[in-house]
C-alpha atoms as a PDB file:
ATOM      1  CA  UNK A   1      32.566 196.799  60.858  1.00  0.00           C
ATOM      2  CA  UNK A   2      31.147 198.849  64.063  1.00  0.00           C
ATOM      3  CA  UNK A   3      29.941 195.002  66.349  1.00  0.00           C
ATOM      4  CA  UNK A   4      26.375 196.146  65.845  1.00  0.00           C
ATOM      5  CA  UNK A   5      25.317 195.846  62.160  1.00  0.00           C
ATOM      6  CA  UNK A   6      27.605 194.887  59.186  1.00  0.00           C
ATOM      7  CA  UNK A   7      25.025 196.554  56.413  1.00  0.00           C
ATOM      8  CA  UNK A   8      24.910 199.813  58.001  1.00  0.00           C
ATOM      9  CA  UNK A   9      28.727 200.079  58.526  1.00  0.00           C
ATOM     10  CA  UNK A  10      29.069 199.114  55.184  1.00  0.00           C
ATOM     11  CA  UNK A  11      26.723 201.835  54.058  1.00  0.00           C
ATOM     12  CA  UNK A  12      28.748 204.168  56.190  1.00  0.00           C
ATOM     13  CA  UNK A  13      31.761 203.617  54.290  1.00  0.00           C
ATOM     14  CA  UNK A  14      30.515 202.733  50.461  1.00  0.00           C
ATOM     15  CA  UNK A  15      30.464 205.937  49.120  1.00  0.00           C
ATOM     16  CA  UNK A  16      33.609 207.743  51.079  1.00  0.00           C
ATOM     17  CA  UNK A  17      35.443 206.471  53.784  1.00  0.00           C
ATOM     18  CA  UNK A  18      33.554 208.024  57.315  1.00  0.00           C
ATOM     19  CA  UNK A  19      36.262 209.673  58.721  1.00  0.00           C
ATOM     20  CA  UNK A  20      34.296 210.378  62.074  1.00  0.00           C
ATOM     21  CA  UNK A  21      33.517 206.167  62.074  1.00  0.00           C
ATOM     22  CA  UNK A  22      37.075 205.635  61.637  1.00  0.00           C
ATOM     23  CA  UNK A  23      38.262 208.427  64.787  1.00  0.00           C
ATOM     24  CA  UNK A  24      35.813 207.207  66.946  1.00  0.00           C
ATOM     25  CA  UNK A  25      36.857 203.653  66.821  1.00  0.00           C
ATOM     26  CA  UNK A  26      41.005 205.129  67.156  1.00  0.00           C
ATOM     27  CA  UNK A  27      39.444 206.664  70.372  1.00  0.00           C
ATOM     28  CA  UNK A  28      37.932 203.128  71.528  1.00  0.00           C
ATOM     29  CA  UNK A  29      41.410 201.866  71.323  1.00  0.00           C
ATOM     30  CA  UNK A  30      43.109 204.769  72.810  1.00  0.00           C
ATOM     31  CA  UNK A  31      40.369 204.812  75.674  1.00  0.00           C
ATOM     32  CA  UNK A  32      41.583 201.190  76.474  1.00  0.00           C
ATOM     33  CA  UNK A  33      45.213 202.205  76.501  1.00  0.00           C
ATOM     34  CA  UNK A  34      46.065 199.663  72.935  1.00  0.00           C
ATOM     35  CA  UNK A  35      49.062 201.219  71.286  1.00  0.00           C
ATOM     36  CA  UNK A  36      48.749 198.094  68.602  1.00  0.00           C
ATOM     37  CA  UNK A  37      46.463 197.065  65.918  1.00  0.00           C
ATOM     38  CA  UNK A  38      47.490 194.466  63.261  1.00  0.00           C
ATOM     39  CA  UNK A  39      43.850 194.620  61.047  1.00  0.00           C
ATOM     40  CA  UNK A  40      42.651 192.931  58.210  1.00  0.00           C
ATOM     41  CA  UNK A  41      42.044 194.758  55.417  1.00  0.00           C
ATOM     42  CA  UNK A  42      38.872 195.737  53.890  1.00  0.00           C
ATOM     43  CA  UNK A  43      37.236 196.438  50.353  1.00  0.00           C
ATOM     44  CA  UNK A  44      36.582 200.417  50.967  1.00  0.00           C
ATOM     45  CA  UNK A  45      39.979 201.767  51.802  1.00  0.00           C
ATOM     46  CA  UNK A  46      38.977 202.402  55.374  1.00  0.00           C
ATOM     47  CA  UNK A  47      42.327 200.424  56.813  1.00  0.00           C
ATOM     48  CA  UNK A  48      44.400 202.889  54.751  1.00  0.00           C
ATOM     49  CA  UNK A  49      42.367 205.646  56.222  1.00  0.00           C
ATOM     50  CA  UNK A  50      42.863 204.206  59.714  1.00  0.00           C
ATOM     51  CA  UNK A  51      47.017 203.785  59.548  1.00  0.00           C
ATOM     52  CA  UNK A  52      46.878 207.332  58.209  1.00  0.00           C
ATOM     53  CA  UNK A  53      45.271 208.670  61.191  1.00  0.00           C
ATOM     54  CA  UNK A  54      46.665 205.947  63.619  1.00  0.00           C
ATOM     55  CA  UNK A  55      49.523 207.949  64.519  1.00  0.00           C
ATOM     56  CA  UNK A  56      47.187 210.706  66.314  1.00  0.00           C
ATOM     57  CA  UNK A  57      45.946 208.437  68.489  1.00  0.00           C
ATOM     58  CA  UNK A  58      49.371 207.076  69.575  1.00  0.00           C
ATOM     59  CA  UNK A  59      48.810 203.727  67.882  1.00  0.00           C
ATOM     60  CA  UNK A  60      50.812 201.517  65.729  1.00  0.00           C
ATOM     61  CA  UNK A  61      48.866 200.273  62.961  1.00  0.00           C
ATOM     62  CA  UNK A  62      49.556 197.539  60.636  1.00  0.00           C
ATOM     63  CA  UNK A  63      47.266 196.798  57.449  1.00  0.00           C
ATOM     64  CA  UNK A  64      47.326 194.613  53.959  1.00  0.00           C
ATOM     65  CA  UNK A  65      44.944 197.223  52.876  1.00  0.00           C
ATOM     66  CA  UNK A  66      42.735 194.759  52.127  1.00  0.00           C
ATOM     67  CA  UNK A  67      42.400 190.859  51.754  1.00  0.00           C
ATOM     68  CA  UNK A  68      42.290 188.529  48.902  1.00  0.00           C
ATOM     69  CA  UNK A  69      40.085 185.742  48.429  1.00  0.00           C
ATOM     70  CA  UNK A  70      39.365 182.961  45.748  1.00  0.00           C
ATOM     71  CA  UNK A  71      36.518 184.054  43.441  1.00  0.00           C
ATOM     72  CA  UNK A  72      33.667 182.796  44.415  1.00  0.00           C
ATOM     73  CA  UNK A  73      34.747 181.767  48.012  1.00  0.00           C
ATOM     74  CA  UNK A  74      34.375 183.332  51.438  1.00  0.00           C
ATOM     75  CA  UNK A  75      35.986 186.628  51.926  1.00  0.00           C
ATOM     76  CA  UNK A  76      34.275 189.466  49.507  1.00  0.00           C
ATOM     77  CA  UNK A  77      33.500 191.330  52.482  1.00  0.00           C
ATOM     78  CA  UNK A  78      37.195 192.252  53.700  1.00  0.00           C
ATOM     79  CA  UNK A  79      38.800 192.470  49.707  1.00  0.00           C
ATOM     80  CA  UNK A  80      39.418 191.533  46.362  1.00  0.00           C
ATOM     81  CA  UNK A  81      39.241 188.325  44.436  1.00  0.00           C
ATOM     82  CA  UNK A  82      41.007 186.396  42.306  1.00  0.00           C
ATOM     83  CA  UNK A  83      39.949 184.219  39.923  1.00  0.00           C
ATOM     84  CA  UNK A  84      43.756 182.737  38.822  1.00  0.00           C
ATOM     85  CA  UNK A  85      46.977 182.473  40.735  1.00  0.00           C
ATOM     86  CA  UNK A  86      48.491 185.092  38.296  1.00  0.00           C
ATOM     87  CA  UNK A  87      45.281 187.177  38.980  1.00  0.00           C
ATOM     88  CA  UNK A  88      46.176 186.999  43.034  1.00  0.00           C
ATOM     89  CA  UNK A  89      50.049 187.215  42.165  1.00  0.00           C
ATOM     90  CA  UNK A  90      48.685 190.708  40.322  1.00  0.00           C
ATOM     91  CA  UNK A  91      46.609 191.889  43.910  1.00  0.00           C
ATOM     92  CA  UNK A  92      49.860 191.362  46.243  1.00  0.00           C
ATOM     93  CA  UNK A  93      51.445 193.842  43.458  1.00  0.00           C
ATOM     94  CA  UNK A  94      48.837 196.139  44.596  1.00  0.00           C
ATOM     95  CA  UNK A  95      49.154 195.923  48.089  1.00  0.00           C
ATOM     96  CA  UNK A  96      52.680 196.725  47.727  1.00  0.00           C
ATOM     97  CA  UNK A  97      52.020 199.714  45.416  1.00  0.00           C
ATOM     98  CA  UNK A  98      49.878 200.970  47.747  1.00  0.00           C
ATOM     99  CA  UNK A  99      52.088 200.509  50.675  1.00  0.00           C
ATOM    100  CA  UNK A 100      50.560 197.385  52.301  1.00  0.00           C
ATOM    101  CA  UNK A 101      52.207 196.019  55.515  1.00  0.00           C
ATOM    102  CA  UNK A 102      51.308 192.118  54.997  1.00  0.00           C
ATOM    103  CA  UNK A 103      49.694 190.039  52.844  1.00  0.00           C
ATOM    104  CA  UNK A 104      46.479 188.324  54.021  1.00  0.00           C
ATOM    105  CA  UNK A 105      44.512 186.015  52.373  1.00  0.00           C
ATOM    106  CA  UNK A 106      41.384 183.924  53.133  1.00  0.00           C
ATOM    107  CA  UNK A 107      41.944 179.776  53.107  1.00  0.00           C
ATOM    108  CA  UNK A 108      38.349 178.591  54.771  1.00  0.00           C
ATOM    109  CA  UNK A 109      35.016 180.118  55.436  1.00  0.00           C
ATOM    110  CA  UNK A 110      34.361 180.724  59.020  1.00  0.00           C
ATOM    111  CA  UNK A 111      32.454 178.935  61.719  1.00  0.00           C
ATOM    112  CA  UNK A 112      28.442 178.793  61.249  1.00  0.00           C
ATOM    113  CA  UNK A 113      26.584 178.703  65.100  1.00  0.00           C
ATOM    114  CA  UNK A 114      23.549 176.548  63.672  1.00  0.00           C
ATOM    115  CA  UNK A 115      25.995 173.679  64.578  1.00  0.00           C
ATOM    116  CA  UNK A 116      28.695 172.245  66.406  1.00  0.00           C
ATOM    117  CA  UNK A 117      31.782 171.493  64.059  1.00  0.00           C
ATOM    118  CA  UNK A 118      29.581 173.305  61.014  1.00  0.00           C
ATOM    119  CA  UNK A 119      31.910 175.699  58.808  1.00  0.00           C
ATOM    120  CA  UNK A 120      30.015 177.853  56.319  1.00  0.00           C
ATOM    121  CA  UNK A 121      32.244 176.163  53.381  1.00  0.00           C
ATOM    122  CA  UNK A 122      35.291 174.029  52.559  1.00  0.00           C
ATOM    123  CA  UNK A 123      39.219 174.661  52.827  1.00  0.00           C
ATOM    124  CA  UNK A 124      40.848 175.753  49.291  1.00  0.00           C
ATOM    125  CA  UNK A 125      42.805 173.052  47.524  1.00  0.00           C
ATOM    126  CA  UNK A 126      46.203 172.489  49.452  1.00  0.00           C
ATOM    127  CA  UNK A 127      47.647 173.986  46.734  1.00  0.00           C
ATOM    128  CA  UNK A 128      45.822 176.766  46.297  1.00  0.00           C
ATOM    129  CA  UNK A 129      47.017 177.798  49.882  1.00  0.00           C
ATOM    130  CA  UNK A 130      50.594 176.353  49.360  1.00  0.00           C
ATOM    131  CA  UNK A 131      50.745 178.768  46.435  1.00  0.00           C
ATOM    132  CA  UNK A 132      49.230 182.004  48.092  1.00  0.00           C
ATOM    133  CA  UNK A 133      51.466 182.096  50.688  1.00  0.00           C
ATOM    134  CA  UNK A 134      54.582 181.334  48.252  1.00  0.00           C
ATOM    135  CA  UNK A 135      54.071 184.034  45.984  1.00  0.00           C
ATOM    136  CA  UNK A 136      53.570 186.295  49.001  1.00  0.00           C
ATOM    137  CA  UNK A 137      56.794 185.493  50.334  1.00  0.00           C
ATOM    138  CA  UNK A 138      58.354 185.416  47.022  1.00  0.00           C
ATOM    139  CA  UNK A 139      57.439 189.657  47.769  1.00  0.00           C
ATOM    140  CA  UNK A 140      58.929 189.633  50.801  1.00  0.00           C
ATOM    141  CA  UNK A 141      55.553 189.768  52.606  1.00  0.00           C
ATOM    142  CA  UNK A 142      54.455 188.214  55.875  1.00  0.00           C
ATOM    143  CA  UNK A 143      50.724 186.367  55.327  1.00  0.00           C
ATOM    144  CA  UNK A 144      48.038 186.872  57.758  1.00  0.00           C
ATOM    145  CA  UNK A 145      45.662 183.179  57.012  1.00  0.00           C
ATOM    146  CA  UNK A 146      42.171 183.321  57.562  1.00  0.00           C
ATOM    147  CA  UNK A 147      41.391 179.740  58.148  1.00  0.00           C
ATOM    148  CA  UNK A 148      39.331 177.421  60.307  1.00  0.00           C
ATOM    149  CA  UNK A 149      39.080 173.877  60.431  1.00  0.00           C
ATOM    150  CA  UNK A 150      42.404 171.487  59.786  1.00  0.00           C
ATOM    151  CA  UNK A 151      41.645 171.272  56.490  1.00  0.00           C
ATOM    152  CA  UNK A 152      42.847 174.983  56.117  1.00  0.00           C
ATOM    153  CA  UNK A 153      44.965 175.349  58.394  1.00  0.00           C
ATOM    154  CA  UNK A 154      47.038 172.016  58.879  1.00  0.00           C
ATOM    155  CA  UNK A 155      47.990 173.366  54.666  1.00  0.00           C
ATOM    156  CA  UNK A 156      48.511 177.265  55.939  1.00  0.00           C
ATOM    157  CA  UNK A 157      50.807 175.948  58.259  1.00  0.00           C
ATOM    158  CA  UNK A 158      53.043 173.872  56.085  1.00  0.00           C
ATOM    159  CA  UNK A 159      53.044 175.965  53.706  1.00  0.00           C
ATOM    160  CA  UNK A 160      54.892 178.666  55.831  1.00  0.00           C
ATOM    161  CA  UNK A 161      51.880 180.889  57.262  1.00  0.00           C
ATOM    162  CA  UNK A 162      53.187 183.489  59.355  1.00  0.00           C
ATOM    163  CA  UNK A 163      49.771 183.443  61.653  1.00  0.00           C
ATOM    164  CA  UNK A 164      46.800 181.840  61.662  1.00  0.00           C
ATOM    165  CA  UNK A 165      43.503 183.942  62.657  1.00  0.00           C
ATOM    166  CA  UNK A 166      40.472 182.264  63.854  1.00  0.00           C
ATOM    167  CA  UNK A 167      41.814 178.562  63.887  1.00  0.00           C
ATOM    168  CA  UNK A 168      38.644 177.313  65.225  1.00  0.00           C
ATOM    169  CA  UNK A 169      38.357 173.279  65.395  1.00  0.00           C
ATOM    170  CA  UNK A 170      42.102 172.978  64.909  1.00  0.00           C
ATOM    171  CA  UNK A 171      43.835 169.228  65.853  1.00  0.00           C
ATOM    172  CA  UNK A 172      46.952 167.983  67.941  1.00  0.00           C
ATOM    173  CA  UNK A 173      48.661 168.008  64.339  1.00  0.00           C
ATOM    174  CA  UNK A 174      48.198 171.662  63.636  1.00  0.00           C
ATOM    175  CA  UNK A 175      49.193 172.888  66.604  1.00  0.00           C
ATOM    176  CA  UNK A 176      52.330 170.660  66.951  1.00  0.00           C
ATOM    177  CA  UNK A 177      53.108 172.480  63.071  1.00  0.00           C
ATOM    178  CA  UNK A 178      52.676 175.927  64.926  1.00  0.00           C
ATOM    179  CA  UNK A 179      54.935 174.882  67.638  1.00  0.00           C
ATOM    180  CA  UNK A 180      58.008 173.988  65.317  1.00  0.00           C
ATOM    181  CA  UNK A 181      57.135 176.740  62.629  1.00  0.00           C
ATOM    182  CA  UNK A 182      56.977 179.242  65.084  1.00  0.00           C
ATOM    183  CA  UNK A 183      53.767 180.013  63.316  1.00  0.00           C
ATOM    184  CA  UNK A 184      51.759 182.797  65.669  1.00  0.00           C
ATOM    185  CA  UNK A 185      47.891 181.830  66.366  1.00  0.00           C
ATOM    186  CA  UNK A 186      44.952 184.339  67.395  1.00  0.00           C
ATOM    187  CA  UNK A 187      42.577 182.147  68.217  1.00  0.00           C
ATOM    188  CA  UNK A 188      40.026 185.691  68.426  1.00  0.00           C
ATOM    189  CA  UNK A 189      37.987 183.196  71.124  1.00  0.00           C
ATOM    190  CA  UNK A 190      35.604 186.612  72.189  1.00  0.00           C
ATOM    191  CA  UNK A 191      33.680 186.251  69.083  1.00  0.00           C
ATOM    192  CA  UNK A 192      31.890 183.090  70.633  1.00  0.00           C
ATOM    193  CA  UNK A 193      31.917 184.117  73.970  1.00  0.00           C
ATOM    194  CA  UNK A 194      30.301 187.730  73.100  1.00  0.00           C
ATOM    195  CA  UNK A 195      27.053 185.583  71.694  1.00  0.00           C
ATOM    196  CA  UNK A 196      26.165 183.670  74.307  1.00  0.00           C
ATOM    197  CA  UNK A 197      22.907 184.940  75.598  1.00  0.00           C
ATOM    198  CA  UNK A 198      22.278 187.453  72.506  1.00  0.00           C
ATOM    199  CA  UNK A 199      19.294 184.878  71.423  1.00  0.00           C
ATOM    200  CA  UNK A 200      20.570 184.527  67.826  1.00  0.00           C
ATOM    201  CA  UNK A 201      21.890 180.761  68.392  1.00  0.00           C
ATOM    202  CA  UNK A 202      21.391 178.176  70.897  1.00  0.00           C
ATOM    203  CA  UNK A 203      23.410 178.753  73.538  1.00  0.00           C
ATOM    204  CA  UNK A 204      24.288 174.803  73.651  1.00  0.00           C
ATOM    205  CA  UNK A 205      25.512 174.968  70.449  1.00  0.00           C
ATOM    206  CA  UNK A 206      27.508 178.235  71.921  1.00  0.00           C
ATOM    207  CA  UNK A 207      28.864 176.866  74.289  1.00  0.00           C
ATOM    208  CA  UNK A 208      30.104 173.767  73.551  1.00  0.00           C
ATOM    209  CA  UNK A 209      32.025 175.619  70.561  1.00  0.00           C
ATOM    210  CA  UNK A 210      33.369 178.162  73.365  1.00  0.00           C
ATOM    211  CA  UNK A 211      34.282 175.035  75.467  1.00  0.00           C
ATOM    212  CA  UNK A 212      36.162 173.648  72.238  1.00  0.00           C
ATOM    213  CA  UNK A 213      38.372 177.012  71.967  1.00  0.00           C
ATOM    214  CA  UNK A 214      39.236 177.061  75.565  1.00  0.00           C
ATOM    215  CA  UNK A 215      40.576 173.513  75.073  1.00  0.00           C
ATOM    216  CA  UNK A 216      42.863 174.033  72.081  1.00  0.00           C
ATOM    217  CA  UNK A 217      43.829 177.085  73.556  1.00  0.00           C
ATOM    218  CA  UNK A 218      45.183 175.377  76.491  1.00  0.00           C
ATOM    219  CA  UNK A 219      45.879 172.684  74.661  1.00  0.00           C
ATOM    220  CA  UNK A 220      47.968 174.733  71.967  1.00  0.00           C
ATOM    221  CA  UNK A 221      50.088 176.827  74.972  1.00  0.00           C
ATOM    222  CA  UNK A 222      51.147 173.840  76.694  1.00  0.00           C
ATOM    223  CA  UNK A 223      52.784 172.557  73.113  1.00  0.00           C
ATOM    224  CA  UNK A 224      54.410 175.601  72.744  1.00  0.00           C
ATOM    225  CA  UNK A 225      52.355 177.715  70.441  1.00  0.00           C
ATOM    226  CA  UNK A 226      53.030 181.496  70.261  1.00  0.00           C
ATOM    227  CA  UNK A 227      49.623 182.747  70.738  1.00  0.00           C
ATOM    228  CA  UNK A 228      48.786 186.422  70.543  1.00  0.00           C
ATOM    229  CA  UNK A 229      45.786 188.261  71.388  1.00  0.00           C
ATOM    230  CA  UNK A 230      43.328 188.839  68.791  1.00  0.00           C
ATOM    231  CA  UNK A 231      39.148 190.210  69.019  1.00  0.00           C
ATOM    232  CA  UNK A 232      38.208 190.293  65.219  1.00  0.00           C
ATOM    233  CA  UNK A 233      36.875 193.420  66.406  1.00  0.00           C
ATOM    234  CA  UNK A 234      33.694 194.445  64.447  1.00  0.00           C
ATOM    235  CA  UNK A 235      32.229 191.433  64.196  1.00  0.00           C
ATOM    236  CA  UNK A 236      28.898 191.169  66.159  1.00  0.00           C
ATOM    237  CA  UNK A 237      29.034 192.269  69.439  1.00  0.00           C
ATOM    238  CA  UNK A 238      32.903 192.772  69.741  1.00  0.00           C
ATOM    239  CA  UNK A 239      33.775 196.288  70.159  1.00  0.00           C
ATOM    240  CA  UNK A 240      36.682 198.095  69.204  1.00  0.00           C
ATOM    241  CA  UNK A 241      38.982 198.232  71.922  1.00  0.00           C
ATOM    242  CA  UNK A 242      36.704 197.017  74.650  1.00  0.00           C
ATOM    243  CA  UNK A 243      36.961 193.287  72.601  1.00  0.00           C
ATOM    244  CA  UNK A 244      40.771 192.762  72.620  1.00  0.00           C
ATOM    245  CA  UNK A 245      40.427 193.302  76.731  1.00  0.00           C
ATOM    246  CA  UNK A 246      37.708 190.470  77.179  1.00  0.00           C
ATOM    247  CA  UNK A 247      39.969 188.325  74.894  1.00  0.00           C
ATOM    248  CA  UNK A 248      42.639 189.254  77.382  1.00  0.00           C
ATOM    249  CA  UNK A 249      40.505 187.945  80.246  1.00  0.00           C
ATOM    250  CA  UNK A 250      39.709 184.805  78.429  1.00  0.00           C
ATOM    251  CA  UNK A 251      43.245 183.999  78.081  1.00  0.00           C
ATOM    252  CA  UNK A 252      43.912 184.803  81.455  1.00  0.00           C
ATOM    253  CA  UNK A 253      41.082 182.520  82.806  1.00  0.00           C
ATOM    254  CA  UNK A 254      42.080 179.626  80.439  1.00  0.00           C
ATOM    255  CA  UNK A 255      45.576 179.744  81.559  1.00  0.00           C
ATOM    256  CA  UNK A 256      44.918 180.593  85.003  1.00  0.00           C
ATOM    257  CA  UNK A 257      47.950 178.470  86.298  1.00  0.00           C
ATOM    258  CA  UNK A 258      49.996 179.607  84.053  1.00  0.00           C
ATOM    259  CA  UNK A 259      52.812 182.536  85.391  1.00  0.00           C
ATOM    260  CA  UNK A 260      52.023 185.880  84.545  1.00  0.00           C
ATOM    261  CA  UNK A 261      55.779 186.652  83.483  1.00  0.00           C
ATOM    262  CA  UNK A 262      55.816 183.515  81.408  1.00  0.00           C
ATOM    263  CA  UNK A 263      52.948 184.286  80.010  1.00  0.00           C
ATOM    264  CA  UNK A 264      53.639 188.273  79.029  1.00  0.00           C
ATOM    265  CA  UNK A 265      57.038 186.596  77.725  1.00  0.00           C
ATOM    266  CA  UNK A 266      55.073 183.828  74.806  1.00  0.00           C
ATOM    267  CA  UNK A 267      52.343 186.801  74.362  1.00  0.00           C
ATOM    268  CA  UNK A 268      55.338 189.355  73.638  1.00  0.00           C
ATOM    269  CA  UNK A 269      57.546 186.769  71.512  1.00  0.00           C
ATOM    270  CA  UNK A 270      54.270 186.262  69.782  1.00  0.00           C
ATOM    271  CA  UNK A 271      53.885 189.884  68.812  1.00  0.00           C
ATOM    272  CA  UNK A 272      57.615 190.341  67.809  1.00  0.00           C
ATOM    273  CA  UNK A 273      57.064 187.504  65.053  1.00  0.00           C
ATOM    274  CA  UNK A 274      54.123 189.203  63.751  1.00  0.00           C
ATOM    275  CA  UNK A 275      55.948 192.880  63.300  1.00  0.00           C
ATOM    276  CA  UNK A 276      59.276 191.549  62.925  1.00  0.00           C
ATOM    277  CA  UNK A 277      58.496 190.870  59.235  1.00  0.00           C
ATOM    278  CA  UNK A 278      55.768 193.521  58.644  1.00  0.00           C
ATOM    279  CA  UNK A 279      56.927 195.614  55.458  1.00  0.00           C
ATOM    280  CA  UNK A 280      57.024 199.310  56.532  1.00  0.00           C
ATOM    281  CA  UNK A 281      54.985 201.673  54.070  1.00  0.00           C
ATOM    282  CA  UNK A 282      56.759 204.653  53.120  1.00  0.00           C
END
């Protein structure tokens, strides 16, 4: 995903990974001095291609190769499906054959601009997610949750999620979960910001949803919620490396009265979760 038009990346990468695509966004994040990216996965093998050629760049790169989704639910654009539990349990055997780092897996669909509160579809079954993130752990895997709304993620949580991406419309009860599970939240807050103004949604509808994920970002900190920095980079009008510095200065605007120090300190205990459990490919 290049922040500029999902089709034509996609036909960039369909028939062979683009080697040149992949280098040139390495450079974006070596051009804004990133030594760390924690992706998440895609159906194409360009992650794999991208921690293979990380290194050159002087970047740490951590993948799941790709993520796995519930046939017939939100995710076919990052990975694979499953259409059983034993069918998923068979996909995390694949990401470790093929030297995966994490496990990540898709719980909700993600937020739809038309509307305030509007998700694009429901949360899996409780158990669905309970069981996802069991059999991934069962492997020794860290899980990455794609989820939004507290339907998703309130489960994710519980259920042992290592991080939460996106979290969008999340409650007092989820974040009070994060606080005592030490569960780490990107909140990825650019991707609204970056569309305010483009014309392709209101901008009320914009930016009340902005206004909602500054809140519960504060909110979130001030319970004691390891937060970590996060762009979802690729998605419209995020760039590589240019988009996890403007969700730096969102987090630094939001918790303006916050200490630097103290900050740097939840940010770095944040990321040290995150790779502590990371499985190493060989």
């Amino acid at each position: 995903m290049d922040g500029i038009d999902y089709r034509a990346a996609v036909r960039d990468h369909k028939d062979h990974v683009n080697l040149a695509r992949v280098r040139a966004h390495l450079q974006a994040y070596k051009d804004s001095a990133i030594p760390f990216v924690r992706d998440g996965g895609d159906r194409f093998g360009v992650s794999e291609a991208a921690r293979t050629l990380a290194g050159e760049y002087g970047i740490t790169y951590y993948t799941p190769l790709f993520a796995i989704h519930r046939e017939g639910h939100y995710g076919h654009i990052v990975g694979k499906s499953a259409r059983t539990l034993k069918e998923y349990a068979q996909l995390v055997g694949q990401v470790r054959e093929k030297g995966g780092n994490f496990i990540k897996i898709m719980a909700s669909g993600i937020v739809d601009y038309r509307a305030y509160g509007l998700l694009s579809e429901e949360a899996l079954e409780r158990g669905w997610i309970a069981q996802m993130i069991h059999i991934a752990h069962e492997e020794g895997f860290a899980v990455m949750v794609h989820a939004n709304g507290p339907e998703a993620v309130l489960p994710a949580v519980l259920a042992g999620a290592d991080s939460i991406e996106h979290g969008n419309y999340i409650d007092r009860d989820c974040m009070e979960a994060m606080a005592d599970s030490g569960c780490v939240w990107v909140p990825t807050i650019v991707t609204t910001r970056n569309l305010i103004g483009c014309g392709r949604y209101e901008d009320a509808v914009l930016e009340s949803i902005y206004d909602m994920e500054c809140r519960n970002l504060a909110d979130a900190y001030a319970s004691g919620v390891l937060v970590a920095l996060g762009s979802d980079a690729g998605a419209y009008l995020v760039p590589h490396g240019k988009g996890l510095l403007q969700e730096r200065q969102i987090f630094l605007e939001v918790l303006k009265d916050v200490p630097a120090a103290e900050l740097q300190e939840r940010l770095t205990r944040a990321q040290e979760r995150i790779t502590g459990r990371m499985v190493c490919a060989e």
